[in-house]
N, C-alpha and C. Protein backbone atom coordinates (compact mmCIF):
# COMPACT_ATOMS: atom_id res chain seq x y z
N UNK A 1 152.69 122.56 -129.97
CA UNK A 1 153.15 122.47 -128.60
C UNK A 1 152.26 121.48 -127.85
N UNK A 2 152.90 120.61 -127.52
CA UNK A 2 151.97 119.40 -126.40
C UNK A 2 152.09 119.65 -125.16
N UNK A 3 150.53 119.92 -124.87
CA UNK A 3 150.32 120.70 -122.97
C UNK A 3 149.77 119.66 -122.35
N UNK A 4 149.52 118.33 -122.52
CA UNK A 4 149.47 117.43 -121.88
C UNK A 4 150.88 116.86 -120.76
N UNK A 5 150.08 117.12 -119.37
CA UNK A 5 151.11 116.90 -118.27
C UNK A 5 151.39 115.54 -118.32
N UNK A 6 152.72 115.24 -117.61
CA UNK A 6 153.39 113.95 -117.25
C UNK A 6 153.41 113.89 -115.96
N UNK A 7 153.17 115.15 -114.50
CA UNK A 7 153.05 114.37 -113.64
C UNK A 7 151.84 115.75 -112.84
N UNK A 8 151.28 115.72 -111.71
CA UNK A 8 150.78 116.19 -111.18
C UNK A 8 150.96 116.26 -109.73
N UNK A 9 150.64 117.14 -108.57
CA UNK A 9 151.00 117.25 -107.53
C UNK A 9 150.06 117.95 -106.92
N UNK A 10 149.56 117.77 -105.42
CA UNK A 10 148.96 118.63 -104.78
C UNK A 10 149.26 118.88 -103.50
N UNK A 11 148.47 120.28 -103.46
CA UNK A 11 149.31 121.18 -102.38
C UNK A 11 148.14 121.96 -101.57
N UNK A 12 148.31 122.56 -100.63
CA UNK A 12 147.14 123.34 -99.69
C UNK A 12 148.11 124.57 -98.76
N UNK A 13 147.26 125.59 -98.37
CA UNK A 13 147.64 126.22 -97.50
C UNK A 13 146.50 127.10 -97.26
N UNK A 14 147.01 127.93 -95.89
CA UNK A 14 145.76 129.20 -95.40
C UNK A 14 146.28 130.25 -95.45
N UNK A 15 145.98 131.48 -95.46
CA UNK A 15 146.46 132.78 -94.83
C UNK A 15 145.49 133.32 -94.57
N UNK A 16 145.58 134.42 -93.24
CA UNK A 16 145.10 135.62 -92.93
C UNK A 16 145.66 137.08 -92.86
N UNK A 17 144.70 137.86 -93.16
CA UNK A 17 145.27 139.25 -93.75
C UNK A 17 144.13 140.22 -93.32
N UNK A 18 144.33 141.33 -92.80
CA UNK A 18 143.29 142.66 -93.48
C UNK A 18 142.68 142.47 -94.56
N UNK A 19 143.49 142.33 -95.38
CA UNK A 19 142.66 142.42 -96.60
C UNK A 19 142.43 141.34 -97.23
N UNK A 20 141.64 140.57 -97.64
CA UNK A 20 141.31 139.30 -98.44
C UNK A 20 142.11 139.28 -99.60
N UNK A 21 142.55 139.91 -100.69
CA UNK A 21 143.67 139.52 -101.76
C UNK A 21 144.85 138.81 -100.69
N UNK A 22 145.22 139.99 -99.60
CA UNK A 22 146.39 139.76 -99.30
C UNK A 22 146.26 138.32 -98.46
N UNK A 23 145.06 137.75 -98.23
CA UNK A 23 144.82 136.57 -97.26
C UNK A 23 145.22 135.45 -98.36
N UNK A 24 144.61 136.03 -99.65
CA UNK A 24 144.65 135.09 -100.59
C UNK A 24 145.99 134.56 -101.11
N UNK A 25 146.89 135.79 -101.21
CA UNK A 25 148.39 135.41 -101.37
C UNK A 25 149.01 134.76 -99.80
N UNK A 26 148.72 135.19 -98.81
CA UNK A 26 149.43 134.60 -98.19
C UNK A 26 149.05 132.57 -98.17
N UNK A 27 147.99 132.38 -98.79
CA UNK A 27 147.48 130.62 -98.47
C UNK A 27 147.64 130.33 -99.74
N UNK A 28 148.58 131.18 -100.60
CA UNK A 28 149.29 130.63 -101.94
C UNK A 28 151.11 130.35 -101.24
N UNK A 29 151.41 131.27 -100.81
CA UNK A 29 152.65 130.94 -100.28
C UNK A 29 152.69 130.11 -99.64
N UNK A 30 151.22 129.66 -98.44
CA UNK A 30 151.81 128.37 -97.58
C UNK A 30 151.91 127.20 -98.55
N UNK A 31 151.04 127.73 -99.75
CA UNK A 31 150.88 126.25 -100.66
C UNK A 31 152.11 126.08 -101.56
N UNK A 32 153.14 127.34 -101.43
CA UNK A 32 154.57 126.80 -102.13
C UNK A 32 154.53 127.17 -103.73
N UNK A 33 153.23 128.40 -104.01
CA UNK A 33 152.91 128.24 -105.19
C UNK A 33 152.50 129.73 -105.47
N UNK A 34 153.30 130.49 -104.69
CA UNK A 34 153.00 132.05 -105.14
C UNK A 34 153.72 132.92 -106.10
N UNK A 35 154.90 131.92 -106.69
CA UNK A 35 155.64 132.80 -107.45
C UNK A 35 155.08 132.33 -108.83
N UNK A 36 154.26 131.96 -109.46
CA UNK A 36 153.75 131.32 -110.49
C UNK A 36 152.41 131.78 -110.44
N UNK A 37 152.11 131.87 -112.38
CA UNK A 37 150.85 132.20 -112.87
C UNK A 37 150.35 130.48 -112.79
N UNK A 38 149.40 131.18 -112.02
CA UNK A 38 147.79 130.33 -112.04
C UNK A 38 146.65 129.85 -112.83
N UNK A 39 146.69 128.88 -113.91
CA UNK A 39 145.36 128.38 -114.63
C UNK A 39 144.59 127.81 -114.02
N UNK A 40 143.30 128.13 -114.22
CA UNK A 40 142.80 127.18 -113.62
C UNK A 40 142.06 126.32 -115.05
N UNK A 41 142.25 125.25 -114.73
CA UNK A 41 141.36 123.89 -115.77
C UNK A 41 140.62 123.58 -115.23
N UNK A 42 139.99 122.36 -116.15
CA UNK A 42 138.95 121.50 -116.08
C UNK A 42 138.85 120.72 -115.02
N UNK A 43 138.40 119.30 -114.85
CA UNK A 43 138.90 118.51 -114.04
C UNK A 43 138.94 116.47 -114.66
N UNK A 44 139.98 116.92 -115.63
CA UNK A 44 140.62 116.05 -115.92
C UNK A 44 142.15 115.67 -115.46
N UNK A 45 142.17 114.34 -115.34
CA UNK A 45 143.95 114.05 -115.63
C UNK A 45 144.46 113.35 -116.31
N UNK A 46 145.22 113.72 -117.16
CA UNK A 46 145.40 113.08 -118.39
C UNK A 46 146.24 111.52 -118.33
N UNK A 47 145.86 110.70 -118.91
CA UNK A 47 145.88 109.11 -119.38
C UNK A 47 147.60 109.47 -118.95
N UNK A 48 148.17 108.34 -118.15
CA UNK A 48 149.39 108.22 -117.90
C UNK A 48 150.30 109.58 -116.98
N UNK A 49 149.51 110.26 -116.95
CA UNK A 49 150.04 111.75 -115.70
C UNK A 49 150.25 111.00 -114.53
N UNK A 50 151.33 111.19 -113.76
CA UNK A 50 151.61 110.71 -112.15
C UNK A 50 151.68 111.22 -111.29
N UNK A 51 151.09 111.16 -110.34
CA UNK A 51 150.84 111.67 -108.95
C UNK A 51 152.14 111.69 -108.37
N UNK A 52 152.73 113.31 -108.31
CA UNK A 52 154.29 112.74 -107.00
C UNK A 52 153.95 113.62 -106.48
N UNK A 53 155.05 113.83 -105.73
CA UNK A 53 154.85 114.60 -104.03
C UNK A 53 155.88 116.07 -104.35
N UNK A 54 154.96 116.59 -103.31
CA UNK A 54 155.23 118.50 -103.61
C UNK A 54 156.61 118.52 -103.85
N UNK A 55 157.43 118.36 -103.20
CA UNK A 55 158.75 118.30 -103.14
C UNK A 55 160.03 117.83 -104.43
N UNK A 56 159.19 117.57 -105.21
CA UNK A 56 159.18 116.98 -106.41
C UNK A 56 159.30 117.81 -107.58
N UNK A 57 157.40 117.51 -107.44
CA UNK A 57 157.19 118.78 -108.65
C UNK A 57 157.58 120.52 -108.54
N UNK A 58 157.82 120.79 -107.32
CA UNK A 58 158.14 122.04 -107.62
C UNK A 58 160.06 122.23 -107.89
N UNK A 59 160.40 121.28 -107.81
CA UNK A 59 161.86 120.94 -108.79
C UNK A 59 161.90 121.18 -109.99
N UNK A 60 160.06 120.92 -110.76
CA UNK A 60 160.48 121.11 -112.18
C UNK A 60 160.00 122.90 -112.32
N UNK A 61 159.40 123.25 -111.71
CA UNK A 61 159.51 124.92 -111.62
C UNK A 61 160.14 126.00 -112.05
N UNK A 62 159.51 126.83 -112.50
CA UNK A 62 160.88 128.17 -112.71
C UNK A 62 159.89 129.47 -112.34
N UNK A 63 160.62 130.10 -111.43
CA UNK A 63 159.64 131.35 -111.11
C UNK A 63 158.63 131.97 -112.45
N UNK A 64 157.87 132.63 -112.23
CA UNK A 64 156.98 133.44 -113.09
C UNK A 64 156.16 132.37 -114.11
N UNK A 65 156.48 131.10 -114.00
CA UNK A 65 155.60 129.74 -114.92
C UNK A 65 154.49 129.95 -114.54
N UNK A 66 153.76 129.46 -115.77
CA UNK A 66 152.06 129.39 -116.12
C UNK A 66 152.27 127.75 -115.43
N UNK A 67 151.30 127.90 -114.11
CA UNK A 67 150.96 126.51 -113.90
C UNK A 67 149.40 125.97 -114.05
N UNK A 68 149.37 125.43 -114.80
CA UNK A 68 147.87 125.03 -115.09
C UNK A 68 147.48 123.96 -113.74
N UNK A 69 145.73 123.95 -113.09
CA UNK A 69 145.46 123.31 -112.52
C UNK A 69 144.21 123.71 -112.09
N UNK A 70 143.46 122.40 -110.90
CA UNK A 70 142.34 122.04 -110.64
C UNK A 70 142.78 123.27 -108.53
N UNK A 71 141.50 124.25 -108.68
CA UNK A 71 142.16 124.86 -107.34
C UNK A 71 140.66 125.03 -106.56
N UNK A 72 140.99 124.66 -105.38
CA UNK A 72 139.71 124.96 -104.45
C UNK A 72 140.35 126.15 -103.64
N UNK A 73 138.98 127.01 -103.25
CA UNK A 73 139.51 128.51 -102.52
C UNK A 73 138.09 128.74 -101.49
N UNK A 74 138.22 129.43 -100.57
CA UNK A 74 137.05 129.22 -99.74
C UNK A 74 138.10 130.66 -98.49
N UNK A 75 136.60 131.70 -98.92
CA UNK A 75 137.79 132.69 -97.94
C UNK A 75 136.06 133.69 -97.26
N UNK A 76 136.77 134.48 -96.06
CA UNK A 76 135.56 134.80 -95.12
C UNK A 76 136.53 135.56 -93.94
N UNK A 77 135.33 136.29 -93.64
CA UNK A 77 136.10 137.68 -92.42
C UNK A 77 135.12 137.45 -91.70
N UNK A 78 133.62 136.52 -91.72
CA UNK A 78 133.49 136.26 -90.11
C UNK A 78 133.54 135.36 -89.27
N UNK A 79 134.20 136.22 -88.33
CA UNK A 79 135.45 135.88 -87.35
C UNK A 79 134.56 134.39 -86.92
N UNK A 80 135.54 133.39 -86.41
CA UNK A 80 135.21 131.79 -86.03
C UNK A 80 134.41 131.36 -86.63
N UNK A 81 134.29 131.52 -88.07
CA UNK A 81 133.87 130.76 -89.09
C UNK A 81 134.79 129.59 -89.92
N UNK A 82 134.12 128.33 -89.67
CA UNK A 82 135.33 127.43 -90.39
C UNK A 82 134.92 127.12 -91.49
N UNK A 83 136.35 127.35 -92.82
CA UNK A 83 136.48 127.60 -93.63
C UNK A 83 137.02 126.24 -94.42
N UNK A 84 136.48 125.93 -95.67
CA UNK A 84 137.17 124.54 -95.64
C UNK A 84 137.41 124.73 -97.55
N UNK A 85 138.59 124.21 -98.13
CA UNK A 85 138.92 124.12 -99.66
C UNK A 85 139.14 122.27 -99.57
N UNK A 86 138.89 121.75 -100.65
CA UNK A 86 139.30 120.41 -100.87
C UNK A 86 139.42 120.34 -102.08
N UNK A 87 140.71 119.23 -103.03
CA UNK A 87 140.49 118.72 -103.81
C UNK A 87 140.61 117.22 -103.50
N UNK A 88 139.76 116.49 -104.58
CA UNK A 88 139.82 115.03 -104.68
C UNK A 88 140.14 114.63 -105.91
N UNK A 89 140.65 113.49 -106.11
CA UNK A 89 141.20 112.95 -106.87
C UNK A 89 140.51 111.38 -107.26
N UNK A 90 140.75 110.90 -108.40
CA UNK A 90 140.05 109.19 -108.85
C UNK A 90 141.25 109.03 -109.63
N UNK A 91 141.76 108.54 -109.72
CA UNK A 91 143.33 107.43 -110.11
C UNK A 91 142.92 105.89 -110.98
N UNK A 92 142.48 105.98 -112.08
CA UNK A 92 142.06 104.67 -112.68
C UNK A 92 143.13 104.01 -112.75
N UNK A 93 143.10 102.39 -113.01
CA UNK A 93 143.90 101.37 -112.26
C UNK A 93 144.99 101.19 -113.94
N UNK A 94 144.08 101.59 -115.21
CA UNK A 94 144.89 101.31 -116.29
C UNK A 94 145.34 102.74 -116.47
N UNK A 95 146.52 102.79 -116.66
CA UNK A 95 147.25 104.23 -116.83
C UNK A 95 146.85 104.46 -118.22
N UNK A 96 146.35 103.86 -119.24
CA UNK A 96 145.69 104.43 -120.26
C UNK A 96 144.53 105.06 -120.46
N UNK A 97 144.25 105.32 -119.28
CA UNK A 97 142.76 106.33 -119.19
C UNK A 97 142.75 107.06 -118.19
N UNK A 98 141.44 108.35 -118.62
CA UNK A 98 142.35 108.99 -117.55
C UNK A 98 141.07 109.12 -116.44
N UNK A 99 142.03 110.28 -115.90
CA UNK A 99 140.91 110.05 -114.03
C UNK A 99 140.32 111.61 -114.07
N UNK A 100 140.12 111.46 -112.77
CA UNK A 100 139.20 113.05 -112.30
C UNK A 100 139.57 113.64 -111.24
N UNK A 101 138.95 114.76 -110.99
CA UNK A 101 139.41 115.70 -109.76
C UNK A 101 138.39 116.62 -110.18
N UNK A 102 137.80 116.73 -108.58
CA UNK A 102 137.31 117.47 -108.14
C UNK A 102 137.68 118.35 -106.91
N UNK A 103 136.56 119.96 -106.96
CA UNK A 103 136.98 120.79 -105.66
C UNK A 103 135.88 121.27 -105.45
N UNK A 104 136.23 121.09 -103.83
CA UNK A 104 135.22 121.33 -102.78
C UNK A 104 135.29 122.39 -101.94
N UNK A 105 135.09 123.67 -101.92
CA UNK A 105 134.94 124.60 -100.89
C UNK A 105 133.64 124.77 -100.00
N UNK A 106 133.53 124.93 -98.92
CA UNK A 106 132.32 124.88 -98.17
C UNK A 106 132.95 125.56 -96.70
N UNK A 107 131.60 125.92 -96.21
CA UNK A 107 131.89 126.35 -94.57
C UNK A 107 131.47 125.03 -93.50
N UNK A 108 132.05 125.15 -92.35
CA UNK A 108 131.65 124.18 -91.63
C UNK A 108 132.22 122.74 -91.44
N UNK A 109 132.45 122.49 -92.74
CA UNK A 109 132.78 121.04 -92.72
C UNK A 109 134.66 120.55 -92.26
N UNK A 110 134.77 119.73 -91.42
CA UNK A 110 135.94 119.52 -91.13
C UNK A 110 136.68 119.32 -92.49
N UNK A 111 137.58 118.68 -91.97
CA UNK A 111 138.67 118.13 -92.93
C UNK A 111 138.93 116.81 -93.69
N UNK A 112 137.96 115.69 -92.53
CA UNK A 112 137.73 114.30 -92.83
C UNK A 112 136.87 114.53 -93.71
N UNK A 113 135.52 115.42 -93.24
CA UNK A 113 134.32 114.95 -93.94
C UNK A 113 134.44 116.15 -95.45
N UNK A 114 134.92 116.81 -95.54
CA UNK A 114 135.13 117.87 -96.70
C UNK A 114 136.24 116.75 -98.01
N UNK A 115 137.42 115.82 -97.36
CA UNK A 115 138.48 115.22 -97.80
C UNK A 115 137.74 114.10 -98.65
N UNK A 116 136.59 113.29 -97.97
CA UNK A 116 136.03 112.40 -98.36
C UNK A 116 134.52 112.92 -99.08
N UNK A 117 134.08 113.50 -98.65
CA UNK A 117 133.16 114.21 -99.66
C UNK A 117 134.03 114.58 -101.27
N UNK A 118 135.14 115.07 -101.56
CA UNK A 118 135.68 115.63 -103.01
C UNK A 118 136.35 114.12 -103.16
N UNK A 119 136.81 112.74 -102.53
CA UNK A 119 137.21 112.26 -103.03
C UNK A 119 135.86 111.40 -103.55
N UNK A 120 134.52 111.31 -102.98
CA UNK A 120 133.54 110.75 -103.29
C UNK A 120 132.95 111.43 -105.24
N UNK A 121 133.00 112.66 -104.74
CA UNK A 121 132.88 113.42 -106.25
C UNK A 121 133.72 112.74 -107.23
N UNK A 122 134.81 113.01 -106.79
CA UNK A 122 135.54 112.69 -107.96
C UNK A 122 135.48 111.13 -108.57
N UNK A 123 135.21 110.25 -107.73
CA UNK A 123 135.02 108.61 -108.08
C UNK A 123 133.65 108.73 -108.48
N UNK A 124 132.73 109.48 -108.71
CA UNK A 124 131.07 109.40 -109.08
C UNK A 124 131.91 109.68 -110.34
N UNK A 125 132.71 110.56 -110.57
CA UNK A 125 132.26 111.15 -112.41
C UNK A 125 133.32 110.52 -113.08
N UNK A 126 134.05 109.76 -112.45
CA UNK A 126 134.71 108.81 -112.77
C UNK A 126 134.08 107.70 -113.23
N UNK A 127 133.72 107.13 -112.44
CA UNK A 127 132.78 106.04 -112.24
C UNK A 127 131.77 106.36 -113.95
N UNK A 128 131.32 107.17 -113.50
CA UNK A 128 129.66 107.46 -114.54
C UNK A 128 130.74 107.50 -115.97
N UNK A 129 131.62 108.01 -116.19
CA UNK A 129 132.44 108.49 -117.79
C UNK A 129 133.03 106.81 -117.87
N UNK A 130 133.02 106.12 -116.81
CA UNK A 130 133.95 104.83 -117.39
C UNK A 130 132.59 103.51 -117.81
N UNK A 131 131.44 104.52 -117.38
CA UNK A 131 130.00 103.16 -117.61
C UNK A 131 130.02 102.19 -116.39
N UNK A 132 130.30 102.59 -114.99
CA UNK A 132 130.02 101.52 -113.96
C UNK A 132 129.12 102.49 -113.17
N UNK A 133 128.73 101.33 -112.35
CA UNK A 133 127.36 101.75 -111.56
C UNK A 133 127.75 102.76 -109.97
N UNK A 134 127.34 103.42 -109.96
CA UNK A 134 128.02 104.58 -108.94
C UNK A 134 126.48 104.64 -107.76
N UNK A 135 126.61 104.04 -106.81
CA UNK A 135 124.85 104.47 -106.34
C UNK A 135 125.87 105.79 -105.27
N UNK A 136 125.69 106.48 -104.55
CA UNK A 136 126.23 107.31 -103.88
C UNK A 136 125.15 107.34 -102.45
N UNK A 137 124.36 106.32 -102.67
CA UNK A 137 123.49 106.17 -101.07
C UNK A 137 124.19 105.28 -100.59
N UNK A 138 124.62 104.53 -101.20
CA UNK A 138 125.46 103.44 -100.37
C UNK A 138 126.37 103.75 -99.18
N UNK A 139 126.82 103.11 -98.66
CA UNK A 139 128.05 103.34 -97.50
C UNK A 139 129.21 103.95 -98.04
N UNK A 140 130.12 104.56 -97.96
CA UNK A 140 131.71 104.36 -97.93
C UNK A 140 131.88 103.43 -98.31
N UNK A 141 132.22 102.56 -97.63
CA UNK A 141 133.00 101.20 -97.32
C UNK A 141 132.44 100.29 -98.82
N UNK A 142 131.05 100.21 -98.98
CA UNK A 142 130.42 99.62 -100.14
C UNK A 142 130.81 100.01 -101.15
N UNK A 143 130.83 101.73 -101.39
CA UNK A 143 131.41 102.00 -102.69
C UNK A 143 133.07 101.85 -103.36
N UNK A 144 133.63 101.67 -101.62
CA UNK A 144 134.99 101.43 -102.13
C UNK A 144 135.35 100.20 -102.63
N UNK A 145 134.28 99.28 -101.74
CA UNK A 145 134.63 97.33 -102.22
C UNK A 145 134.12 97.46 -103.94
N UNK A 146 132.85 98.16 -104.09
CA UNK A 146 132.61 98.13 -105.72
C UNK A 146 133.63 99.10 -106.60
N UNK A 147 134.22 99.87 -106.50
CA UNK A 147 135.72 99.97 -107.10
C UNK A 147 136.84 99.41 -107.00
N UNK A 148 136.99 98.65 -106.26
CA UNK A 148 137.78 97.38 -106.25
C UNK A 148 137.70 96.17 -107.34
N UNK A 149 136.48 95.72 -106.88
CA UNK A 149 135.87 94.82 -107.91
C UNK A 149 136.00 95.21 -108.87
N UNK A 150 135.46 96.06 -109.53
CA UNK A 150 135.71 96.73 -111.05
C UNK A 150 136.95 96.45 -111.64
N UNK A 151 138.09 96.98 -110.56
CA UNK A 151 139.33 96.44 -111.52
C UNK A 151 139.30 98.19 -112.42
N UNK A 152 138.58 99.30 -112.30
CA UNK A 152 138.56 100.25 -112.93
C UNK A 152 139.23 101.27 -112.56
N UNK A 153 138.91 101.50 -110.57
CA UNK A 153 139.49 103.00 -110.33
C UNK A 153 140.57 101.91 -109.24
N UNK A 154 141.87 102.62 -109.23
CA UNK A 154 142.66 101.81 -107.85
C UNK A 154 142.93 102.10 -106.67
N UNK A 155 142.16 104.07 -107.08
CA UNK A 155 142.64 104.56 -105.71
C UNK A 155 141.98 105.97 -106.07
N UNK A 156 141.74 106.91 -104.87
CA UNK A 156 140.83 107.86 -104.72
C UNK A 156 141.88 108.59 -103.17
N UNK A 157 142.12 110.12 -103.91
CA UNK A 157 143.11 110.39 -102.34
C UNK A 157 142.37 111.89 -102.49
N UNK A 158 143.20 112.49 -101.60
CA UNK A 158 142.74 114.05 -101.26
C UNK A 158 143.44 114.95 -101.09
N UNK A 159 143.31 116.28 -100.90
CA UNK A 159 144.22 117.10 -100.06
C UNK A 159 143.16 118.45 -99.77
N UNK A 160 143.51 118.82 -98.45
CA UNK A 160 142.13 119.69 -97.65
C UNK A 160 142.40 120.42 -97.21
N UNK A 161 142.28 121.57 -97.06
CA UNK A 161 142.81 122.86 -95.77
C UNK A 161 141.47 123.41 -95.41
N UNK A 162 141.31 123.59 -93.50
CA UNK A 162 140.58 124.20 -93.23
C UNK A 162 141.50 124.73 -92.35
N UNK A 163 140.57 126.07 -91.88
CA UNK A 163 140.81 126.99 -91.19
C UNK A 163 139.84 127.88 -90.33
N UNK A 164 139.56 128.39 -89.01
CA UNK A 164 138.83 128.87 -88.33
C UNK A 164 139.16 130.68 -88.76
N UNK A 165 138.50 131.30 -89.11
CA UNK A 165 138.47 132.60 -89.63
C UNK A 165 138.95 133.91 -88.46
N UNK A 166 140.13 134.50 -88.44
CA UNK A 166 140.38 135.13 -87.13
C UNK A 166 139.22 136.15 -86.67
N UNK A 167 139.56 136.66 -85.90
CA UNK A 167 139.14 138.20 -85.12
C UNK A 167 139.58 138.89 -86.39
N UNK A 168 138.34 140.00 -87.13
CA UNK A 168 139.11 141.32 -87.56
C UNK A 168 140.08 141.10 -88.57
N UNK A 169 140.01 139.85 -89.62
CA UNK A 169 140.64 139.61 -90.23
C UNK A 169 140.00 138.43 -91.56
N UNK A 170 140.28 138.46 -92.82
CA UNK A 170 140.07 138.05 -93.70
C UNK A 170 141.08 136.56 -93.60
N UNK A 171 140.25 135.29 -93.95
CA UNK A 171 141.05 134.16 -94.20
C UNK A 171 140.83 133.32 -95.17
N UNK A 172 141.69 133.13 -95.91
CA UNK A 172 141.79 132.00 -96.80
C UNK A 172 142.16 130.91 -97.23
N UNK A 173 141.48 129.35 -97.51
CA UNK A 173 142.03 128.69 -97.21
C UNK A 173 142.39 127.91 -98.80
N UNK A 174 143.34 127.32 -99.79
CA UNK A 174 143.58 127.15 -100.51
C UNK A 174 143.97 125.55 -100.53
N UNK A 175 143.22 124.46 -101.62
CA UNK A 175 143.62 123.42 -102.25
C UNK A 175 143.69 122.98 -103.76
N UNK A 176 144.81 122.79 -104.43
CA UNK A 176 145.26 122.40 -105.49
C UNK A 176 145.66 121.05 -106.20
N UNK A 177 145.20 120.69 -107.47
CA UNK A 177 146.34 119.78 -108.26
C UNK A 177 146.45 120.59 -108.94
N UNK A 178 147.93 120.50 -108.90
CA UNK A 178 148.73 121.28 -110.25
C UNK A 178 149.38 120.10 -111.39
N UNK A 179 149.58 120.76 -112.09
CA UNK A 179 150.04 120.07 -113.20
C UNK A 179 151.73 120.65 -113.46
N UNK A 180 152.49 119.54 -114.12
CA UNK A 180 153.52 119.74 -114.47
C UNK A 180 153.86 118.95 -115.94
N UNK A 181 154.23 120.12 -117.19
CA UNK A 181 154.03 119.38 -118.36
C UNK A 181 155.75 119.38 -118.57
């Protein structure tokens, strides 16, 4: 049986609940992904897998499916605490190799700086597995012109959910790549 995916997709959501399971299912439902068993993997993507959009991959779906994937989770009951899940992604430029993804859960951090922090991860271990020079003191802006140049990675994206933690209530905030084989 070949479990190597052909395309991948990512998705986010929050919920709040009494109870933290139930917070946890509800920021699976906003993510469109509660009727399905959950793997979680590594953080690879396999050589030639394609990035499409939610709307998509959950076309190839069938309730109760094993969906394998990369999941950030980040959950908390005290109250006005911000809550943050990220995954990032590295997209190498030759579809014959493959890329990375990483996840980021943390408190505090917005959405910009949590989005670009996991997409920074994920272009370091990218970067380091393909043999180019990764300094991570550098700027933004510097490390993106030196993946350019390379001609190695073509693109680096994200997907982030935060959330401020209610009154008297458990919240969770959920980010995914899923896979679709």
């Amino acid at each position: 049986m070949n479990l190597v995916p052909r395309y991948m997709f990512l998705t986010r959501g929050v919920g709040h609940h009494k109870e933290q399971l139930r917070s946890f299912e509800y920021a699976l439902e906003d993510a469109g992904i509660a009727k399905y068993n959950l793997v979680s993997v590594s953080s690879i993507i396999p050589p030639q897998c394609k990035l499409i959009p939610w709307e998509r991959g959950i076309k190839f779906l069938r309730d109760g499916q094993i969906l394998f994937g990369v999941f950030a989770k980040c959950s908390s009951n005290e109250k006005r605490r911000l809550i943050t899940a990220s995954i990032g992604c590295a997209l190498p430029a030759d579809k014959r190799t493959y890329g990375y993804i990483s996840e980021h859960h943390t408190y505090g951090q917005t959405a910009k700086e949590a989005g670009d922090y996991s997409e920074d991860l994920a272009a370091s271990m990218l970067a380091s597995a393909l043999g180019l020079s990764f300094d991570p003191d550098k700027s933004w802006n510097e490390r993106k012109q030196a993946w350019k140049i390379s001609g190695k990675i073509v693109r680096t994206t994200n997907i982030t959910q935060t959330a401020f933690v209610k009154e008297g209530l458990w919240s969770t905030v959920f980010a995914a790549a899923v896979f679709v084989l």
